[in-house]
C-alpha atoms as a PDB file:
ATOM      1  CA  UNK A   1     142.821 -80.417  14.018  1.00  0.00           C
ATOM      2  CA  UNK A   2     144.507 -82.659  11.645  1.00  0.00           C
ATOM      3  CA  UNK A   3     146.949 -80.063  10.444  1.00  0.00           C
ATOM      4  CA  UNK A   4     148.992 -82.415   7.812  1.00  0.00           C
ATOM      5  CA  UNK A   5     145.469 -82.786   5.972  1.00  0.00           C
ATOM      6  CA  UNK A   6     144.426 -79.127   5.994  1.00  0.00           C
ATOM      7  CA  UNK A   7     148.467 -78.242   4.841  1.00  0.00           C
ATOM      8  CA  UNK A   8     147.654 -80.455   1.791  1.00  0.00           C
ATOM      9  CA  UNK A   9     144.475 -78.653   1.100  1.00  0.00           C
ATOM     10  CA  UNK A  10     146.046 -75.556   0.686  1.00  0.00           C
ATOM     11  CA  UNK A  11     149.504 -77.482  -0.899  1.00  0.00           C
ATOM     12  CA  UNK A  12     151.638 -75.684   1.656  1.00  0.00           C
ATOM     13  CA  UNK A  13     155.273 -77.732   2.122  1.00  0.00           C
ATOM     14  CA  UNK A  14     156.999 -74.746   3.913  1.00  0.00           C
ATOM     15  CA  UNK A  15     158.263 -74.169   7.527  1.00  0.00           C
ATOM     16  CA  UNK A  16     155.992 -74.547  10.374  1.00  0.00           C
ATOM     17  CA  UNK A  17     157.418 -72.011  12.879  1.00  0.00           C
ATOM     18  CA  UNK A  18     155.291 -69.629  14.298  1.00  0.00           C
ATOM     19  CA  UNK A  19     157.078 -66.609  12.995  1.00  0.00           C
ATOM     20  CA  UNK A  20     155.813 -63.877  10.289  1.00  0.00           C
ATOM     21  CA  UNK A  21     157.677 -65.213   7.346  1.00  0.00           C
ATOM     22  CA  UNK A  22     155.436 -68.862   8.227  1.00  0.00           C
ATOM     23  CA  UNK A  23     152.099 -66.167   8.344  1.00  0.00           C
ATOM     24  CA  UNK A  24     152.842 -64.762   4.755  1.00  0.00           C
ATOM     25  CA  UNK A  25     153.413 -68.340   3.373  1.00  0.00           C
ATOM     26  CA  UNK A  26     150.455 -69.872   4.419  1.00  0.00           C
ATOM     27  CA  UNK A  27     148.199 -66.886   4.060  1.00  0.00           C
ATOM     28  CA  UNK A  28     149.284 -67.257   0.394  1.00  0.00           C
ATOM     29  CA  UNK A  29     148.713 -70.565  -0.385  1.00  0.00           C
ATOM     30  CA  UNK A  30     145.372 -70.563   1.242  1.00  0.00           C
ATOM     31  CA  UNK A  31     143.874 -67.803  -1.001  1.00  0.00           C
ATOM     32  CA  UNK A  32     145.629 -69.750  -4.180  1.00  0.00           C
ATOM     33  CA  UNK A  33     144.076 -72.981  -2.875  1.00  0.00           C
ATOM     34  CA  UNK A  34     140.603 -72.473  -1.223  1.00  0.00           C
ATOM     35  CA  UNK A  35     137.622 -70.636  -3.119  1.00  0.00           C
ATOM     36  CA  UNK A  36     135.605 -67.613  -1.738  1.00  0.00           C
ATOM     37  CA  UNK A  37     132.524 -69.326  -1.976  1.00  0.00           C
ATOM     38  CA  UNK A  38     128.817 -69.021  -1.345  1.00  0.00           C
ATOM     39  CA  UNK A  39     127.224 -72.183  -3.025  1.00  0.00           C
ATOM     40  CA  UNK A  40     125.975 -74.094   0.328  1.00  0.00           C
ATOM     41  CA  UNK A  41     123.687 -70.981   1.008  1.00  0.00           C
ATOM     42  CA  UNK A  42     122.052 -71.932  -2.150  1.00  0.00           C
ATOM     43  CA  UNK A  43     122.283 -75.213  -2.116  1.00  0.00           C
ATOM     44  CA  UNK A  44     120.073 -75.151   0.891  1.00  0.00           C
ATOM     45  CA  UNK A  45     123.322 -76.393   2.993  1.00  0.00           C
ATOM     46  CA  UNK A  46     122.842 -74.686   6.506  1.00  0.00           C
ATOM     47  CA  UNK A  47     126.375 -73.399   7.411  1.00  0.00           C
ATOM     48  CA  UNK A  48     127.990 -74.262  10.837  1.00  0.00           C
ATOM     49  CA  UNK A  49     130.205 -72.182  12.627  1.00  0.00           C
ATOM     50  CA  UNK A  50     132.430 -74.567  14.495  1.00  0.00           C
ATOM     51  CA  UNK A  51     136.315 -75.683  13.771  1.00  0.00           C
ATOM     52  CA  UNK A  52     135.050 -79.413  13.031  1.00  0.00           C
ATOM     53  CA  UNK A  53     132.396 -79.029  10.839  1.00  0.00           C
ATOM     54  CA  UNK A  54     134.263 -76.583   9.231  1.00  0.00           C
ATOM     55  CA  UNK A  55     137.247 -78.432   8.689  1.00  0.00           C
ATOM     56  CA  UNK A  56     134.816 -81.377   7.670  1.00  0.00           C
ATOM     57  CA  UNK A  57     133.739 -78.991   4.571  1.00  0.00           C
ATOM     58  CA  UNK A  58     136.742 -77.324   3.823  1.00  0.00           C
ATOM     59  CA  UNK A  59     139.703 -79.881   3.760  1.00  0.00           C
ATOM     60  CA  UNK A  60     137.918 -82.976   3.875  1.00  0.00           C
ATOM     61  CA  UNK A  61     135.134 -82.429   1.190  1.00  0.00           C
ATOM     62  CA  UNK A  62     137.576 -79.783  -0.795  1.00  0.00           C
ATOM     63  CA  UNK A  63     134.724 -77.102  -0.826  1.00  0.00           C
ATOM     64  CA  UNK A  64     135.408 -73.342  -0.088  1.00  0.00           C
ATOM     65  CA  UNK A  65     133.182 -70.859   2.132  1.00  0.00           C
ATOM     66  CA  UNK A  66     132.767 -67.246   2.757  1.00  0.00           C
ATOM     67  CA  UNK A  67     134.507 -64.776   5.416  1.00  0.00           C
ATOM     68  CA  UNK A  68     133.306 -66.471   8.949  1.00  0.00           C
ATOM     69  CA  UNK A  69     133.973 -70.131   7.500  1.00  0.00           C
ATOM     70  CA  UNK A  70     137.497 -69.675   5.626  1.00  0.00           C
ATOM     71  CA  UNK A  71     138.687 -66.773   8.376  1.00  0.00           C
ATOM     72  CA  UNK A  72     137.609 -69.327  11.174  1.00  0.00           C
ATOM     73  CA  UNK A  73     139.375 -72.464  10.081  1.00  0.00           C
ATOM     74  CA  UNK A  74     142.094 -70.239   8.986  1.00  0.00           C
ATOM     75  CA  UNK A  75     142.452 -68.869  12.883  1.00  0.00           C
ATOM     76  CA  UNK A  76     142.323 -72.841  14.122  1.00  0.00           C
ATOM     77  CA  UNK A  77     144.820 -73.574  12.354  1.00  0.00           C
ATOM     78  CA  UNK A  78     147.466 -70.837  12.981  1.00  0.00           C
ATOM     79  CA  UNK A  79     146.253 -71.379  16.786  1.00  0.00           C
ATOM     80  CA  UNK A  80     147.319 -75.041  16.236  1.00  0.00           C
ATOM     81  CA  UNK A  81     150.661 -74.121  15.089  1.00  0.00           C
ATOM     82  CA  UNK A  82     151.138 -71.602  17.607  1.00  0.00           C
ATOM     83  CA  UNK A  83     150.193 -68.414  16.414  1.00  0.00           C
ATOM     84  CA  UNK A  84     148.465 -65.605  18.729  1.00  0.00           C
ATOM     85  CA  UNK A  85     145.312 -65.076  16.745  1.00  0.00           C
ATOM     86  CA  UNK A  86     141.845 -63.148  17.477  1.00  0.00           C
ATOM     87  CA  UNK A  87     138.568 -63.106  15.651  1.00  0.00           C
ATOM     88  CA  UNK A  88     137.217 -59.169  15.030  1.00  0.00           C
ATOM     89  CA  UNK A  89     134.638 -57.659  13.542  1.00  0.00           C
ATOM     90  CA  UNK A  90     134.309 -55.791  10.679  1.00  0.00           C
ATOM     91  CA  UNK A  91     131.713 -53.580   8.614  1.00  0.00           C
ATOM     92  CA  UNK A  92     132.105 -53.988   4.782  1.00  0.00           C
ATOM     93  CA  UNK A  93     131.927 -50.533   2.806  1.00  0.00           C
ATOM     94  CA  UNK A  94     128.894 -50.156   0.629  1.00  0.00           C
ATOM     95  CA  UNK A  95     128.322 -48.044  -2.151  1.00  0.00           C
ATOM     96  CA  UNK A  96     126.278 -45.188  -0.182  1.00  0.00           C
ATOM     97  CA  UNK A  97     129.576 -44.340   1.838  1.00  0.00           C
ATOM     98  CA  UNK A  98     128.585 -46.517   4.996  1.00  0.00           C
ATOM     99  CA  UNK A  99     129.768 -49.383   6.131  1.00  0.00           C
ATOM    100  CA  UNK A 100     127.665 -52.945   7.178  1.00  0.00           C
ATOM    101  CA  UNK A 101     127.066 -53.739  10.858  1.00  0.00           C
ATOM    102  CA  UNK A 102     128.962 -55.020  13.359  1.00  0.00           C
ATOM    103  CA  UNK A 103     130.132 -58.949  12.363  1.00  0.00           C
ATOM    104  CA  UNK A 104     129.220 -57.980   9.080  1.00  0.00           C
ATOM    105  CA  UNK A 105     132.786 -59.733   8.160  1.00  0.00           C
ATOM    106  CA  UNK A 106     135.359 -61.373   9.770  1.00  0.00           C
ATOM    107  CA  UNK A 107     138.986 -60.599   9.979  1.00  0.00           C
ATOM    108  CA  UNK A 108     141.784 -61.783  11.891  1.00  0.00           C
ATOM    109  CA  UNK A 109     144.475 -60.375  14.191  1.00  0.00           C
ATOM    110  CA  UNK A 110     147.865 -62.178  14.663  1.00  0.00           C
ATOM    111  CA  UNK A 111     150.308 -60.909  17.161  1.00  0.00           C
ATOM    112  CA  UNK A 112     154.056 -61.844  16.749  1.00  0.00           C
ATOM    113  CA  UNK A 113     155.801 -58.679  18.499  1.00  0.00           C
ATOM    114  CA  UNK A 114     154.454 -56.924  15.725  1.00  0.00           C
ATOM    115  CA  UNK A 115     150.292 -57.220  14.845  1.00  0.00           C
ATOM    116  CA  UNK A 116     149.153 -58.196  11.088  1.00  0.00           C
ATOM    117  CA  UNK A 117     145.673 -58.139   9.512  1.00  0.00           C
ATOM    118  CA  UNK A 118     145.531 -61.285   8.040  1.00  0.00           C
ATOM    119  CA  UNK A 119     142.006 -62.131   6.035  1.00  0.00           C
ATOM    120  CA  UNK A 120     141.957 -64.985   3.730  1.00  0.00           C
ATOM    121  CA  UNK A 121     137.670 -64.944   3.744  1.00  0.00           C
ATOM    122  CA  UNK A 122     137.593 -61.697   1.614  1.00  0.00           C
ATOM    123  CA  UNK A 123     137.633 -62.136  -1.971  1.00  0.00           C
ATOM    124  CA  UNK A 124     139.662 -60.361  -4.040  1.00  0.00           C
ATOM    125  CA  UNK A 125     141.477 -58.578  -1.694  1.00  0.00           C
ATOM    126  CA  UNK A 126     145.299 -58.303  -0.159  1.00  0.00           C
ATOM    127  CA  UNK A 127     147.525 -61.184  -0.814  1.00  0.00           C
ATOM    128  CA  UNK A 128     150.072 -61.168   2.345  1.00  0.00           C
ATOM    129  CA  UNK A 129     148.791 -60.253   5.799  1.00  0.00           C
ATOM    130  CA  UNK A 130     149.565 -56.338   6.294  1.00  0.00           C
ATOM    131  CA  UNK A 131     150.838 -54.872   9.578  1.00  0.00           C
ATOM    132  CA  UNK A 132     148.306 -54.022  11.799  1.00  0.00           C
ATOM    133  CA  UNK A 133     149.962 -50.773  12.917  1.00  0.00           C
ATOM    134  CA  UNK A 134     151.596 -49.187  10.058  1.00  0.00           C
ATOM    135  CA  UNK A 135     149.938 -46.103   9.093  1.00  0.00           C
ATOM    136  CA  UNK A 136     152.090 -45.830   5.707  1.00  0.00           C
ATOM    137  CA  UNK A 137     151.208 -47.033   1.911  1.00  0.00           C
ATOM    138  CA  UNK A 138     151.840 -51.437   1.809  1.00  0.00           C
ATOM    139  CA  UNK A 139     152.464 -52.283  -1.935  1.00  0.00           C
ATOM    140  CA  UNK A 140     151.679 -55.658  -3.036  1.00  0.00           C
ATOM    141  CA  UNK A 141     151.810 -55.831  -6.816  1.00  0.00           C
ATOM    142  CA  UNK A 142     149.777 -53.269  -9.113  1.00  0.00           C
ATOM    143  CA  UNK A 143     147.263 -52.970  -5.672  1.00  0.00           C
ATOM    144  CA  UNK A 144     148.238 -50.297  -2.118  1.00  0.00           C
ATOM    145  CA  UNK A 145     146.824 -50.548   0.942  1.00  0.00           C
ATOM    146  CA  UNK A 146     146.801 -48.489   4.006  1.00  0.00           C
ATOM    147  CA  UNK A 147     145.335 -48.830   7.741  1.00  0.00           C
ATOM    148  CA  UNK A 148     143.761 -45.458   8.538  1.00  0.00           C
ATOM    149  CA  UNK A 149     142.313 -44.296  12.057  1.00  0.00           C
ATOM    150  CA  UNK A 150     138.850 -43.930  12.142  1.00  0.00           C
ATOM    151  CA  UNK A 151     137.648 -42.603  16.130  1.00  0.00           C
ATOM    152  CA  UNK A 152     136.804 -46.150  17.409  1.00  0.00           C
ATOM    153  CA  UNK A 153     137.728 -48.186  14.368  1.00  0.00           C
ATOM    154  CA  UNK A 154     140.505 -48.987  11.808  1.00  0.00           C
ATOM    155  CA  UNK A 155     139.558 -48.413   8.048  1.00  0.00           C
ATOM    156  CA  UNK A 156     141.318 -51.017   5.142  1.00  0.00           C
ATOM    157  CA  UNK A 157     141.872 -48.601   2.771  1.00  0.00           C
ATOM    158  CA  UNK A 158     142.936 -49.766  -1.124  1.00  0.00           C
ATOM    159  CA  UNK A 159     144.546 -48.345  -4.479  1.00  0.00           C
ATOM    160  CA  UNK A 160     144.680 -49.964  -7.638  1.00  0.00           C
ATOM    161  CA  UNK A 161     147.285 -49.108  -9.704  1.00  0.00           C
ATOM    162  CA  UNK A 162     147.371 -44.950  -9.426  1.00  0.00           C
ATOM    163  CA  UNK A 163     143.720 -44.169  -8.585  1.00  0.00           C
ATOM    164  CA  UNK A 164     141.860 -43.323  -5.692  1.00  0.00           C
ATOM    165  CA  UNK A 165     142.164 -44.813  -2.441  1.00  0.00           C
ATOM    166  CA  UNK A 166     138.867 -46.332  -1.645  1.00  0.00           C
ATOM    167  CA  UNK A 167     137.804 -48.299   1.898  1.00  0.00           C
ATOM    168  CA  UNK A 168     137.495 -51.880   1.860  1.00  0.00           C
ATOM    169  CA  UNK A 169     135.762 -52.515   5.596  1.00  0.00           C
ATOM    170  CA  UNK A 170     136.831 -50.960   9.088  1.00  0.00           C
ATOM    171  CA  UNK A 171     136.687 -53.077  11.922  1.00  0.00           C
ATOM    172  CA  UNK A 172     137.881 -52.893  15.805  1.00  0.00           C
ATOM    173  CA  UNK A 173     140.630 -54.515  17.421  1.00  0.00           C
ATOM    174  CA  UNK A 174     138.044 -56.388  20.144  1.00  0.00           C
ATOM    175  CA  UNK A 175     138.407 -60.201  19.948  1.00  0.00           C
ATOM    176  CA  UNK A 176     135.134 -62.402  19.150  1.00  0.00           C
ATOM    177  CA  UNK A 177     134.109 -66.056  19.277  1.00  0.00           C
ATOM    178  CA  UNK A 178     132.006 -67.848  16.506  1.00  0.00           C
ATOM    179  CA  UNK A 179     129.006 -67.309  18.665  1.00  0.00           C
ATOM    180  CA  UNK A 180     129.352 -63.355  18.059  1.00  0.00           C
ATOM    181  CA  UNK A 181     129.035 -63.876  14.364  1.00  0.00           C
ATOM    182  CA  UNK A 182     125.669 -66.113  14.739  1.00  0.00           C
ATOM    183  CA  UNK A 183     123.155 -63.260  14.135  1.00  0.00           C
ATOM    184  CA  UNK A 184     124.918 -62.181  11.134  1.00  0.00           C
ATOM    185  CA  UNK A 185     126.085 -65.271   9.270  1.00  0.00           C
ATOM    186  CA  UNK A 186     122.154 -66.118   9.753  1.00  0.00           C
ATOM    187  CA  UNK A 187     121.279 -63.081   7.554  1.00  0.00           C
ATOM    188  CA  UNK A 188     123.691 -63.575   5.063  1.00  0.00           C
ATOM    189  CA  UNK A 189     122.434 -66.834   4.582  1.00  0.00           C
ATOM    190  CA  UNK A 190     118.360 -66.097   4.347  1.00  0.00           C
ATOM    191  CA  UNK A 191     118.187 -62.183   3.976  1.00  0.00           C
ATOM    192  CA  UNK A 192     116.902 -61.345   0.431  1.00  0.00           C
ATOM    193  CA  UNK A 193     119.069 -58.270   1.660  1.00  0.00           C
ATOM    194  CA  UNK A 194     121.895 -60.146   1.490  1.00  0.00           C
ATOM    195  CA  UNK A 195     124.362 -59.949  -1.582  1.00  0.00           C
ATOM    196  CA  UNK A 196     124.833 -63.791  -0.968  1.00  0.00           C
ATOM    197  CA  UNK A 197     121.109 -64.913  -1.464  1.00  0.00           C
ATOM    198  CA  UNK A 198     121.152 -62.964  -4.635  1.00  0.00           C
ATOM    199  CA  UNK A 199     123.474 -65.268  -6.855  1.00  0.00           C
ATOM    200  CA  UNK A 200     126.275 -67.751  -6.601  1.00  0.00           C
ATOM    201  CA  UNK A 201     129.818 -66.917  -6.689  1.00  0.00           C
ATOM    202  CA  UNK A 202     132.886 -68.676  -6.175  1.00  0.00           C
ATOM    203  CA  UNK A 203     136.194 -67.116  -6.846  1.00  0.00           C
ATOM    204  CA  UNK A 204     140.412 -68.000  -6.335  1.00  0.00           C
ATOM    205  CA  UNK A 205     143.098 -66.204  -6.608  1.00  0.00           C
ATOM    206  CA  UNK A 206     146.012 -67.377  -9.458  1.00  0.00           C
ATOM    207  CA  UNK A 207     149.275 -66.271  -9.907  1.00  0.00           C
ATOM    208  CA  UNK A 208     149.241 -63.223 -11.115  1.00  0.00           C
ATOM    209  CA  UNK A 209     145.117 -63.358 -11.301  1.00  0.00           C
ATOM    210  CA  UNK A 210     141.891 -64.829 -10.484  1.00  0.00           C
ATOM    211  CA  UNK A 211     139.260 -67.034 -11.966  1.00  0.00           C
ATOM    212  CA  UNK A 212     135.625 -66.321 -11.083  1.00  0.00           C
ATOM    213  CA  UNK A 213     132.462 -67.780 -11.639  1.00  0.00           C
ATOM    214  CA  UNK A 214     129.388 -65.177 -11.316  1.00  0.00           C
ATOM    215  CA  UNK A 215     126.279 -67.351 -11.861  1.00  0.00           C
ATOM    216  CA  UNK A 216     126.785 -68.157 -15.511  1.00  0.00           C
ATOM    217  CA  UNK A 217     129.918 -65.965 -16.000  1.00  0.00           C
ATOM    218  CA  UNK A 218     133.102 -67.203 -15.937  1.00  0.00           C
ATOM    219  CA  UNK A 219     135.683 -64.704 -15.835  1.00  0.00           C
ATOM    220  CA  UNK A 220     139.188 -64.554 -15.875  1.00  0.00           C
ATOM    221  CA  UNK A 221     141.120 -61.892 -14.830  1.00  0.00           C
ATOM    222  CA  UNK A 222     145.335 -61.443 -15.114  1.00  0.00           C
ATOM    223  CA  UNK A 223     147.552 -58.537 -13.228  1.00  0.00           C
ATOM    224  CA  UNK A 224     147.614 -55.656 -15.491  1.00  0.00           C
ATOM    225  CA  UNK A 225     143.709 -55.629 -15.671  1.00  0.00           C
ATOM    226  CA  UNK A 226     143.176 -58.043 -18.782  1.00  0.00           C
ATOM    227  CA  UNK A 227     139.701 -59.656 -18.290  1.00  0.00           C
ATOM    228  CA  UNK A 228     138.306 -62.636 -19.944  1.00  0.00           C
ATOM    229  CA  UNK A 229     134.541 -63.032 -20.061  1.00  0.00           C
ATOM    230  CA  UNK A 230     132.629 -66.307 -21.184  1.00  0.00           C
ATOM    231  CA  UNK A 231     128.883 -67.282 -20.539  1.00  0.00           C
ATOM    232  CA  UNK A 232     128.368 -70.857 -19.617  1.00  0.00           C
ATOM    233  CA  UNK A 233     125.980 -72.746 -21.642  1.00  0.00           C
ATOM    234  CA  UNK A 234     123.973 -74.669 -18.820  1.00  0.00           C
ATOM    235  CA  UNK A 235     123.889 -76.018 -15.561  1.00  0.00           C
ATOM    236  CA  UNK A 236     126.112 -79.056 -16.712  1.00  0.00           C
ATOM    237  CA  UNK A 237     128.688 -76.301 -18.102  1.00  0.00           C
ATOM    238  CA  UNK A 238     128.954 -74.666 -14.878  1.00  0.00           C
ATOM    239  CA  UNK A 239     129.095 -78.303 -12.804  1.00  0.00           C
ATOM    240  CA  UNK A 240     132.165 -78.770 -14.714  1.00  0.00           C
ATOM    241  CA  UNK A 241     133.634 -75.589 -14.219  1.00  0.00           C
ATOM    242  CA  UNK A 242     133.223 -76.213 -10.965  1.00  0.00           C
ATOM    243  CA  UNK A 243     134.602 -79.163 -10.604  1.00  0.00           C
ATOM    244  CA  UNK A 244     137.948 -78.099 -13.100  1.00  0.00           C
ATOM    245  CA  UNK A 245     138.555 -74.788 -12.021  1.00  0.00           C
ATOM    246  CA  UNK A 246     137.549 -75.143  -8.106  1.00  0.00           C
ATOM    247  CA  UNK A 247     137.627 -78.861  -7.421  1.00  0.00           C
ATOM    248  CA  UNK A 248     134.313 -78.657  -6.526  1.00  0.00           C
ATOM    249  CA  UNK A 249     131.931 -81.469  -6.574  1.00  0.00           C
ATOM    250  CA  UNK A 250     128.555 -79.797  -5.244  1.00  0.00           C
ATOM    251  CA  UNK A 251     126.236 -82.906  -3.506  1.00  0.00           C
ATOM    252  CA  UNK A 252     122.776 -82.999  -2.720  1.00  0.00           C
END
């Protein structure tokens, strides 16, 4: 792990100490840095769950991923700088009030005395890793969340702004290796089931927002809820956008 290069991926110049102030700092840079991304799955770019090809696509060729490839290099590194970190398993909620299978996502677990969720693989989602074992409301922003008991699971719960509190995934405090994710990061790269066959996305947080490109959509979104919506012309439109927004540079 070449940690100096992957710190100037995400442009992170802080402290290196394994403590939780270190966690929320990086955490944060990474989602303002490196895209949630899907575009090797259509690309026809077979994704490899391992810390060097990983690191190979995501700091040395400046690309993104989705949960199991920015989640995993995300846990190599904190393990390189010292941090207590395990792999779990998580079931994203769907809109018929279930939840995906097992590996369905991955999340992390780091333990510093105290235990934080920490997910930087997720989207639009929390911005600072959230303690693990705090049952209470955590604001960040306009957006609440709250870790609720569910029998043999946790639920991510999440508010925006005053309205209902709505699950985000539940997942189980078991650790996991790459290997445990195989099955599933196979089917969300060939299932026509999949919501990541279906069309390209690749979205990064901003201060105070997010830029997204849907297919041919670009949207941009600010805290407060003012969206920005623009159709893209062409494939050469969208390369660029790419390239400007992301620093993307997709090769055959």
């Amino acid at each position: 792990m070449d940690i100096s290069a992957y710190l100037r991926r995400i442009n992170y110049h802080g402290s290196l100490a394994p403590i939780a102030q270190t966690l929320r700092e990086l955490h944060g840079a990474h989602l303002l840095s490196v895209p949630f991304e899907n575009l090797s799955i259509h690309a026809g770019q077979p994704i490899v769950l391992a810390d060097d090809a990983l690191f190979d696509k995501i700091v040395e060729r400046g690309r993104g991923g989705f949960c199991y490839e920015l989640n995993g290099l995300f846990a190599a590194l904190l393990r390189a700088l010292g941090f207590d970190v395990a792999m779990l398993s998580a079931g994203v909620a769907n809109a018929e009030g279930g939840y995906g299978p097992d590996f369905d996502h991955m999340t992390l677990m780091v333990v510093l005395g105290e235990r934080w969720l920490v997910d930087v693989g997720f989207g639009d989602s929390f911005r600072e890793p959230l303690l693990l074992d705090e049952r209470g409301e955590q604001a960040q922003g306009a957006r609440s969340y709250r870790i609720v008991p569910d029998g043999a699971h946790l639920i991510l719960m999440r508010r925006d702004g005053g309205g209902d509190w709505k699950p985000q995934y539940r997942f189980t405090l078991q650790p996991h290796q790459y290997a445990d994710y195989a099955e599933m990061c196979r089917y969300h790269q060939t299932s026509p089931q999949s919501h990541f066959t279906r069309a390209r996305v690749c979205t990064r947080g901003m201060a105070g927002g997010r830029v997204t490109l849907s297919e041919m959509r670009l949207i941009t979104t600010v805290e407060g809820g003012e969206r920005r919506e623009h159709v893209l012309a062409d494939e050469r439109e969208y390369a660029e956008a790419l390239r400007e927004l992301f620093g993307i540079v997709m090769r055959v």
